[in-house]
Protein backbone atom coordinates (compact mmCIF):
# COMPACT_ATOMS: atom_id res chain seq x y z
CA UNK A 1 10.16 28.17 -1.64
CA UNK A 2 6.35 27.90 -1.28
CA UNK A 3 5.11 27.63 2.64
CA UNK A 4 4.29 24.47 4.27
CA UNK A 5 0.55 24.13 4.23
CA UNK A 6 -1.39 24.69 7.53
CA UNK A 7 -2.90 22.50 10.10
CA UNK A 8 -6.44 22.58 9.69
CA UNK A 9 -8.60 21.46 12.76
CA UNK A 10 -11.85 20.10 12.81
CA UNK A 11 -11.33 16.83 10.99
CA UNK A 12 -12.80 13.25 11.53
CA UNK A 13 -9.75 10.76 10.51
CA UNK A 14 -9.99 6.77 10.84
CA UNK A 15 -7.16 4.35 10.59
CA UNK A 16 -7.65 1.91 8.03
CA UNK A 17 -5.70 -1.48 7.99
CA UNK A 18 -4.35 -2.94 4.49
CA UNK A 19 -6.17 -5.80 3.09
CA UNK A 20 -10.45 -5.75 2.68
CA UNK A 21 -10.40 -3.09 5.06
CA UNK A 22 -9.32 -0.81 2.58
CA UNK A 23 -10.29 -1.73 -0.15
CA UNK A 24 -13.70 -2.41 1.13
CA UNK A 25 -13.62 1.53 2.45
CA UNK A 26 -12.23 2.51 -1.09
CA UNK A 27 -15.82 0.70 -2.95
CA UNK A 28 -17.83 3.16 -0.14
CA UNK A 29 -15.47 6.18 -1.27
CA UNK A 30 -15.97 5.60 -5.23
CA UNK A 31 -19.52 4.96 -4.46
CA UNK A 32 -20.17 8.28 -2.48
CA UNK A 33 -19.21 10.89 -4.61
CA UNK A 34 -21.81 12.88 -6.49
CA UNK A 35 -19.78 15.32 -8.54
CA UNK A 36 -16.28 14.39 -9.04
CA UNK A 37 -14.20 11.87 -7.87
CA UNK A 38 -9.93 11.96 -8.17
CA UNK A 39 -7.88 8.55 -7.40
CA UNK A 40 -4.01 9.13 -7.96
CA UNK A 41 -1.73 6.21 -7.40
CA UNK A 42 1.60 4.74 -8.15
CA UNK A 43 0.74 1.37 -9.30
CA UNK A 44 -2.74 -0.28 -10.41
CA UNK A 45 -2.21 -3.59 -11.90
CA UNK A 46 -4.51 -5.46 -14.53
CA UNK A 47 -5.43 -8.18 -11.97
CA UNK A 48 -9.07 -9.01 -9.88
CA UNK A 49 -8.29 -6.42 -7.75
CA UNK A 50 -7.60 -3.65 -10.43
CA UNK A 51 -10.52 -4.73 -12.45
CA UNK A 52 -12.72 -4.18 -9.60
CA UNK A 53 -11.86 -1.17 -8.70
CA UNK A 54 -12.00 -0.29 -13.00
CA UNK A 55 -15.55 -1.09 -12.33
CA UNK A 56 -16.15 0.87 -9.27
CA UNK A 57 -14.75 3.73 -12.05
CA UNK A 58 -17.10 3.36 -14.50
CA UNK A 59 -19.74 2.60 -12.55
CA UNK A 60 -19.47 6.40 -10.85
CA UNK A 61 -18.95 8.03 -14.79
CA UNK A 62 -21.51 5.90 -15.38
CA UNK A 63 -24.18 7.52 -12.56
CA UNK A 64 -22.59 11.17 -14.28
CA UNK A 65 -19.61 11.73 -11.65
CA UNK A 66 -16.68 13.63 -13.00
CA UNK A 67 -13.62 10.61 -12.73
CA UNK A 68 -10.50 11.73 -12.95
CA UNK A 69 -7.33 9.52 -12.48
CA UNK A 70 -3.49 9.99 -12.67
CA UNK A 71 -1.23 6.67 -12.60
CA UNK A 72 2.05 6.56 -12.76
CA UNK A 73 3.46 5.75 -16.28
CA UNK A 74 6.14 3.00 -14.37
CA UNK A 75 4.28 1.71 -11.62
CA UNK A 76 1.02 0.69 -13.84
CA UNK A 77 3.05 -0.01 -16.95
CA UNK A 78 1.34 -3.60 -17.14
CA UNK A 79 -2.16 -1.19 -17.61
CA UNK A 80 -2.53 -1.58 -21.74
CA UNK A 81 -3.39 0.83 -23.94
CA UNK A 82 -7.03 -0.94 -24.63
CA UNK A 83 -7.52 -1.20 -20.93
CA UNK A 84 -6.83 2.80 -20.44
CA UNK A 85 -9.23 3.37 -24.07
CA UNK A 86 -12.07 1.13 -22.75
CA UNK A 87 -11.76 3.27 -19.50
CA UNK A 88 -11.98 6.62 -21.81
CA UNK A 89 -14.83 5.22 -23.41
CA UNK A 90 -16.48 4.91 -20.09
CA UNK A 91 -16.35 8.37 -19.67
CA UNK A 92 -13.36 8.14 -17.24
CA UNK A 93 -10.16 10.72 -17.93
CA UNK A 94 -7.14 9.41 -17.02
CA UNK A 95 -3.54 10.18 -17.86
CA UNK A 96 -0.09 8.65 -16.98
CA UNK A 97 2.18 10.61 -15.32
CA UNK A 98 6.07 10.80 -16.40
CA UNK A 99 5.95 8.37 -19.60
CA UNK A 100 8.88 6.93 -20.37
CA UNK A 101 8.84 8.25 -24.20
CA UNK A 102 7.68 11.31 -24.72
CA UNK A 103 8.11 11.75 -28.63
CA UNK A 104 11.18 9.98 -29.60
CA UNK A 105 12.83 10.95 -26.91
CA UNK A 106 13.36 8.60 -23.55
CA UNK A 107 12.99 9.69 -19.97
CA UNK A 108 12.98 8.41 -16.50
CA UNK A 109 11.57 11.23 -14.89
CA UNK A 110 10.22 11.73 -11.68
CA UNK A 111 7.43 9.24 -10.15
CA UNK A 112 4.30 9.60 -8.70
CA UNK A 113 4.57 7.49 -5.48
CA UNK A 114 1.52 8.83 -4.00
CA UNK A 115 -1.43 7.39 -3.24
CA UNK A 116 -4.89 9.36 -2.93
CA UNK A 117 -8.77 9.17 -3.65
CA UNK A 118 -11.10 11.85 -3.04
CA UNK A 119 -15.07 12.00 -3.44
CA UNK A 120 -15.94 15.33 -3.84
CA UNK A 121 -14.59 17.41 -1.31
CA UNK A 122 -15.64 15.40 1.60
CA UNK A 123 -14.34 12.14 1.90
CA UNK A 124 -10.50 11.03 1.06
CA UNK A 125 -8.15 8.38 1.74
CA UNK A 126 -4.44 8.61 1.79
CA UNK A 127 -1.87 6.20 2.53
CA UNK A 128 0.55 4.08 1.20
CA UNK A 129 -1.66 1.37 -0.55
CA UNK A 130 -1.44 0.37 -4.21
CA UNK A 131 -4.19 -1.33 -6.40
CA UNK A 132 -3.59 -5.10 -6.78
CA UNK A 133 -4.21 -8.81 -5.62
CA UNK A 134 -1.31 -8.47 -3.89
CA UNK A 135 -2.43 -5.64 -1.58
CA UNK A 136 -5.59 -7.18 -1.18
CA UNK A 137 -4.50 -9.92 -0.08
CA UNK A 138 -5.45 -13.05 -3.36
CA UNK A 139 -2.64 -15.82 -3.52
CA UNK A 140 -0.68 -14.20 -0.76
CA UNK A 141 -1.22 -12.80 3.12
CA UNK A 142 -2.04 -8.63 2.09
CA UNK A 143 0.89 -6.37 2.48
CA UNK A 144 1.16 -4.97 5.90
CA UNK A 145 0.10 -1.27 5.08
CA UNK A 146 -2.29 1.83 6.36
CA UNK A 147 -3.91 4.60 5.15
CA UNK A 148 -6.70 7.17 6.62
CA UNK A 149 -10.37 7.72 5.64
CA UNK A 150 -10.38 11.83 6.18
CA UNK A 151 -13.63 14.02 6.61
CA UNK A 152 -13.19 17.37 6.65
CA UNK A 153 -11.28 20.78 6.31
CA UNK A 154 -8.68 19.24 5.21
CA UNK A 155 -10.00 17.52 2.19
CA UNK A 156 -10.05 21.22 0.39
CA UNK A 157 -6.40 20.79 0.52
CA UNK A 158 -6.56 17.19 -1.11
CA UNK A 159 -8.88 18.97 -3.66
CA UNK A 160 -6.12 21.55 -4.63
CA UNK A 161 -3.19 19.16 -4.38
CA UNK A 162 -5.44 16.56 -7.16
CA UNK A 163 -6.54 18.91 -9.15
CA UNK A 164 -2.49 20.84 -9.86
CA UNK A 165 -1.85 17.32 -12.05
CA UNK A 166 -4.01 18.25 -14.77
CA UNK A 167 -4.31 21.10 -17.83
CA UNK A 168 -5.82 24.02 -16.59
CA UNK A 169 -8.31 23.91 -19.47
CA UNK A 170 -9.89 20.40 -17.65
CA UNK A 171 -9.52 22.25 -14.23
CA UNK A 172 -11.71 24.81 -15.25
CA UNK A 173 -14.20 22.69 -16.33
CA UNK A 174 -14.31 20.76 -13.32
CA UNK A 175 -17.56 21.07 -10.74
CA UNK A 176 -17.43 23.94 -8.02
CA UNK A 177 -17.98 22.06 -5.02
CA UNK A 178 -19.01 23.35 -1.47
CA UNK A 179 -16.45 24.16 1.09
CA UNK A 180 -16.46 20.89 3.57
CA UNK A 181 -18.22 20.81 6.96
CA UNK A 182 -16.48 20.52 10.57
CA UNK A 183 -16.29 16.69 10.57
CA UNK A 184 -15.09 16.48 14.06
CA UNK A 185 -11.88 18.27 16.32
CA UNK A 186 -8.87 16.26 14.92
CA UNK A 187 -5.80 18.88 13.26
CA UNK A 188 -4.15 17.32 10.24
CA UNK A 189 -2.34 19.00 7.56
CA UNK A 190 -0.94 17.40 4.09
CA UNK A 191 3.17 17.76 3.85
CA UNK A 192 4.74 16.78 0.48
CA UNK A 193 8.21 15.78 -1.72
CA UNK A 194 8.21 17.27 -5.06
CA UNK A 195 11.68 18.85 -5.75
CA UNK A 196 10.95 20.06 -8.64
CA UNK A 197 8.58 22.81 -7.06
CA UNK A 198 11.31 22.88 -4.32
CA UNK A 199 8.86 20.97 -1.87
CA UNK A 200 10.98 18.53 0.77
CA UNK A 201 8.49 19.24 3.20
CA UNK A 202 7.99 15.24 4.46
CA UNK A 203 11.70 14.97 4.55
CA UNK A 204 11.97 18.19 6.73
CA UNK A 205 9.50 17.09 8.91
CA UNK A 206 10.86 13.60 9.49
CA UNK A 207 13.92 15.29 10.88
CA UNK A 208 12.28 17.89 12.80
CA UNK A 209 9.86 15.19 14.63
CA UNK A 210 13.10 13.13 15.43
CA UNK A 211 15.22 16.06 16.88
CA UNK A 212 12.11 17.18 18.96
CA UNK A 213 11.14 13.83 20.29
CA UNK A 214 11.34 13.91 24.24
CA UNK A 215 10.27 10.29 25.00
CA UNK A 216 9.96 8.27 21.99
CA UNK A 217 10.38 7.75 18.14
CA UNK A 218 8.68 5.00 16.44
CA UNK A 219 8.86 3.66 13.10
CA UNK A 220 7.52 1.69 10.57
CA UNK A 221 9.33 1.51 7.49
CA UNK A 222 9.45 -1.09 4.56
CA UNK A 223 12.67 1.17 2.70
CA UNK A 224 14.68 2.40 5.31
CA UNK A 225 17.77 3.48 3.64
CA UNK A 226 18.10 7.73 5.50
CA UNK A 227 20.14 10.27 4.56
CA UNK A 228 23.45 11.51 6.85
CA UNK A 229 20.88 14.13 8.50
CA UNK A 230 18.21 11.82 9.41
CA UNK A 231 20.56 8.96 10.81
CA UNK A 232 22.26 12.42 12.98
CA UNK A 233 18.80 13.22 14.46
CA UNK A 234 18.44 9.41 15.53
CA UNK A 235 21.29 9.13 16.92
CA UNK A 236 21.24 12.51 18.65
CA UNK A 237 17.85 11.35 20.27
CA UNK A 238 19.29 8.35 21.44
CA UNK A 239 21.87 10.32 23.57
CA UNK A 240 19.20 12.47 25.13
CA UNK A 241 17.82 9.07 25.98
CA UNK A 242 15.15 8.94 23.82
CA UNK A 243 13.65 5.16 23.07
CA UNK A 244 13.99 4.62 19.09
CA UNK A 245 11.94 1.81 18.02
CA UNK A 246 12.33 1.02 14.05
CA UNK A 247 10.13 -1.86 12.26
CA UNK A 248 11.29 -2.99 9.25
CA UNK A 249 11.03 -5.81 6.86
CA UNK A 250 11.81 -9.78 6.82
CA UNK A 251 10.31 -10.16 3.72
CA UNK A 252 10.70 -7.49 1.49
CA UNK A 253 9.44 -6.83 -2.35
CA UNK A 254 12.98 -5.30 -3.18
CA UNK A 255 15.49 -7.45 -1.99
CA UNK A 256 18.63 -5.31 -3.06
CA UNK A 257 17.07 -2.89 -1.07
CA UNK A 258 16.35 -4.66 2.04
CA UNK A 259 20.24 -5.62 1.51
CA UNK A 260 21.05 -2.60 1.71
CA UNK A 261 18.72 -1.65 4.43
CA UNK A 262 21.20 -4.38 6.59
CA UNK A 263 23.82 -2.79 5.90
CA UNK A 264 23.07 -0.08 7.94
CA UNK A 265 21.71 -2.32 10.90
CA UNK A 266 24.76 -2.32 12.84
CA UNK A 267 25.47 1.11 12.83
CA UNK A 268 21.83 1.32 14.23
CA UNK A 269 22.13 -1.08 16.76
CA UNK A 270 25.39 0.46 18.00
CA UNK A 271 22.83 3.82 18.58
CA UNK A 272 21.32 1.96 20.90
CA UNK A 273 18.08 1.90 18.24
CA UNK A 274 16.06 -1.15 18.85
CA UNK A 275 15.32 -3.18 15.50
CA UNK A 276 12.27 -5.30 14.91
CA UNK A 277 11.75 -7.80 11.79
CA UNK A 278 7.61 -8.44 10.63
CA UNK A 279 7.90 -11.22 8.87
CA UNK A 280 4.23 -12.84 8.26
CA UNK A 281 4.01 -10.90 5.11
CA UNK A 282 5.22 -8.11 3.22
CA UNK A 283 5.42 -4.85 5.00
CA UNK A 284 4.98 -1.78 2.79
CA UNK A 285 3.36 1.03 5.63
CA UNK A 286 5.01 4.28 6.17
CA UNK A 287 4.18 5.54 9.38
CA UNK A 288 5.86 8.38 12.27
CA UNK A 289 4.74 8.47 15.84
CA UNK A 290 6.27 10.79 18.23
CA UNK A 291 6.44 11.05 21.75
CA UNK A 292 2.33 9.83 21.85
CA UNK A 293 1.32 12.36 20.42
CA UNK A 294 1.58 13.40 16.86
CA UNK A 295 1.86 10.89 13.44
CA UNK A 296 2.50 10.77 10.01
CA UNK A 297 1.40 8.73 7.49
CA UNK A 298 1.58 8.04 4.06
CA UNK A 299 3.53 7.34 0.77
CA UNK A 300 7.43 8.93 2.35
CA UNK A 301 9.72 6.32 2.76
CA UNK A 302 13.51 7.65 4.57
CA UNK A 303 15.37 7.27 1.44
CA UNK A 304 17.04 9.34 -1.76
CA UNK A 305 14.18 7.82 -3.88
CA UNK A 306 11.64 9.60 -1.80
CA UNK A 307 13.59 12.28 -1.03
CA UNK A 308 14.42 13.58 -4.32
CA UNK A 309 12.85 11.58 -7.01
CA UNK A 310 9.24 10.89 -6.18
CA UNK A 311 6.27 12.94 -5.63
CA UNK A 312 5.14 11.90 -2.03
CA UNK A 313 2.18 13.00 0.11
CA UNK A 314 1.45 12.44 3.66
CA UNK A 315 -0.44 13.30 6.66
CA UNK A 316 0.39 14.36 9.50
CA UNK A 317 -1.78 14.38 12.83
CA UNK A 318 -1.60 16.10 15.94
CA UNK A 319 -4.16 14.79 18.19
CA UNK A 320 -3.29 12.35 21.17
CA UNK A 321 -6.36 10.12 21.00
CA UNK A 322 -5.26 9.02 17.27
CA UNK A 323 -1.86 8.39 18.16
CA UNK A 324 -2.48 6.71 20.72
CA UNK A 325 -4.34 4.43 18.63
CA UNK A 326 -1.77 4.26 16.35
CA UNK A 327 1.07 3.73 18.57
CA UNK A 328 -1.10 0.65 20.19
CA UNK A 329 -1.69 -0.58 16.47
CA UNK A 330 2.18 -0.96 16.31
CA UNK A 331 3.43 -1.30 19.90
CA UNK A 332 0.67 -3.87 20.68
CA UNK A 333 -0.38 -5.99 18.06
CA UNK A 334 2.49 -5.66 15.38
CA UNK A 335 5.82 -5.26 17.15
CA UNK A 336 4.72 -8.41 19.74
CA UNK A 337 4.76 -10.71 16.07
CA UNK A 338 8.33 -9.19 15.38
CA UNK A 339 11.88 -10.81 15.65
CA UNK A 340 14.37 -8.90 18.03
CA UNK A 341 17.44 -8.04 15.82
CA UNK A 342 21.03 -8.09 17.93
CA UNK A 343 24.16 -7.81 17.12
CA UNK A 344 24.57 -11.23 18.26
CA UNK A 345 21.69 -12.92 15.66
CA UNK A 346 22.70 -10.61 12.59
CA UNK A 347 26.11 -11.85 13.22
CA UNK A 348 25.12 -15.44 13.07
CA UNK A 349 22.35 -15.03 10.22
CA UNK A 350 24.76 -12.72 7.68
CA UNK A 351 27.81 -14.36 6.53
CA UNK A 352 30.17 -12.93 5.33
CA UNK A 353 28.93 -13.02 1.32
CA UNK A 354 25.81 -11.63 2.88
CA UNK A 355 27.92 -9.02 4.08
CA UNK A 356 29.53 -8.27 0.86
CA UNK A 357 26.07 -8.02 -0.77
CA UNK A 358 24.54 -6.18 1.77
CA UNK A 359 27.44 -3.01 1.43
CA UNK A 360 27.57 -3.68 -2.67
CA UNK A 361 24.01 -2.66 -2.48
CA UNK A 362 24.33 0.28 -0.42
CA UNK A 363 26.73 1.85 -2.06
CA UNK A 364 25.29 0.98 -5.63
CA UNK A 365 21.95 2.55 -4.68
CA UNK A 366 23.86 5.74 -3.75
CA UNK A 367 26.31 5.66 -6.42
CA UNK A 368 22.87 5.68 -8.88
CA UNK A 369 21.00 8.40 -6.98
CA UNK A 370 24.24 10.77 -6.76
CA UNK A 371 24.48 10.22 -10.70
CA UNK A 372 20.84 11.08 -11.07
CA UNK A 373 20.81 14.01 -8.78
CA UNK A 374 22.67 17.12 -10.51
CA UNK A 375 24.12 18.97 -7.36
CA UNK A 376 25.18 15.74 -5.91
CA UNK A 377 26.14 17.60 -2.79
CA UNK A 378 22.11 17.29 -2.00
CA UNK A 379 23.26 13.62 -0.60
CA UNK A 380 25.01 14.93 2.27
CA UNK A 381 21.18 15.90 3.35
């Protein structure tokens, strides 16, 4: 199996909130890059949002950067086939990944859930943020979400990992760019899910950070459905007394999902993990934090779909100062705005149809995925 990648120190990395925030630092990324510039993302609708960052596009083709972007076929399936030629015509290449037909024959392949933009080799963003109104935060309160502005080292790495999703004849005629400069002392590395080239590496690490946590374990999670060896490192934690703090959502964009995210609520709260509903707008984040010290962010969500069927990319940081910023981001300002799940309230609020739905919906979801998956036995993971 290929080798995790390395840490790579001397990076300058900024948390950046969902909503104009990021969007706002996505216009200063598109507009920076001189040579080349690679945005790779699940979904990017044909609304205001998408249109304006379309512009940002052809605006940099326009001013001679090399644009290169990879959607995925289902995620930006509302993206016409004019909008993607008037883009061409701009000078922009772009290609969706996993069509549904291919020939006459139909597939539902594996996704791109990833979401990444790079200016040259010196400036990315990665995170967990798609391209539309919704996101942005036009005719409803923005998604709760996160991503991080990255300078340094490790954007070579984001440079190789872009670059593997097209041709090699169109990677060989892409710019030679210098190697980036020490942007500041902050190690990050980029883990990945593509089981196709054997990579589980997010999934490993989610279960390695849990069974190493001393103090605390705290996430934020919009899918939360984990596999058997996941929910046996939480609960293993929580009998070595470590404080398990999960954040999920009251409004959700899935609902079966979220049903079926309940239906594992009691066996959490019977771990002794405490359970926290946001429910001022959709929450869509991804994010880790360990014991203080160490996070990861990005596109994973705990679930088969992540697991084994998407193509998933995060980043994970080991430097105290940003965790601690990140843990005060959740601890502080989100969790406060959260509703205390018990076993007393989820009692009250899910009756007993609820119930019904909520364990229909489990099971369903893994029913699909163990049908999907050829050595079903991968599950068990």
């Amino acid at each position: 199996l290929p080798m995790p990648l390395p840490y790579r120190d001397g990076n300058h990395i900024e948390l950046i909130h969902g909503g104009t925030e990021y969007f706002e630092a996505l216009r200063i990324l598109i507009e920076s890059a001189r040579m080349s510039l690679h945005l790779q993302v699940y979904s990017l609708e044909p609304d205001e949002t998408g249109f304006n960052v379309m512009s940002w596009l052809k605006a940099a083709a326009h001013r001679g950067v090399q644009v290169f972007v990879v959607l995925d076929a289902f995620g930006s399936q509302e993206l016409s086939a004019s909008v993607l030629l008037e883009l061409q015509k701009a000078g922009i290449q772009i290609r969706k990944y996993s069509p549904f037909f291919k020939g006459i024959r139909f597939r539902i392949g594996q996704r791109l859930h990833h979401k990444v933009a790079l200016a040259d080799q010196h400036l990315a963003l990665i995170g967990g943020i798609n391209l539309a109104d919704k996101y942005y935060g036009i005719g409803e309160a923005p998604w709760l979400d996160y991503a991080v502005r990255i300078r340094g080292p490790l954007c070579q790495d984001i440079l190789r990992y872009c670059k593997r999703f097209w041709p090699v004849v169109q990677r060989l005629k892409m710019p030679v760019l210098s190697p980036p400069e020490v942007q500041g002392d902050i190690e990050a590395r980029l883990t990945r899910n593509d089981l196709r080239l054997g990579l589980q590496e997010i999934t490993e690490t989610y279960r390695k950070a849990v069974r190493s946590a001393q103090r605390e374990v705290l996430l934020l999670s919009p899918y939360f459905i984990p596999g058997v060896r996941l929910r046996k490192a939480l609960a293993a934690a929580r009998r070595r007394g470590v404080k398990v703090v999960l954040i999920v959502p009251g409004i959700s964009d899935v609902p079966m999902i979220q049903r079926a995210m309940e239906y594992l609520y009691d066996w959490l709260l019977g771990q002794g993990v405490e359970v926290w509903e946001w429910e001022h707008s959709v929450l869509h984040g991804k994010v880790l934090v360990v014991d203080g010290h160490w996070v990861s962010i990005g596109s994973y969500n705990p679930n088969a779909l992540s697991d084994y069927f998407s193509l998933e990319l995060n980043v994970d940081i080991r430097d105290r100062q940003f965790a601690a910023l990140m843990h005060k981001e959740l601890s502080q300002v989100i969790l406060p705005q959260c509703t205390p799940l018990t076993e007393v309230n989820i009692r009250s609020r899910f009756t007993w149809i609820r119930r019904v739905v909520q364990s229909v919906s489990y099971y369903m979801l893994w029913a699909a995925c163990r049908l999907a998956i050829p050595d079903a036995k991968l599950l068990k993971e």
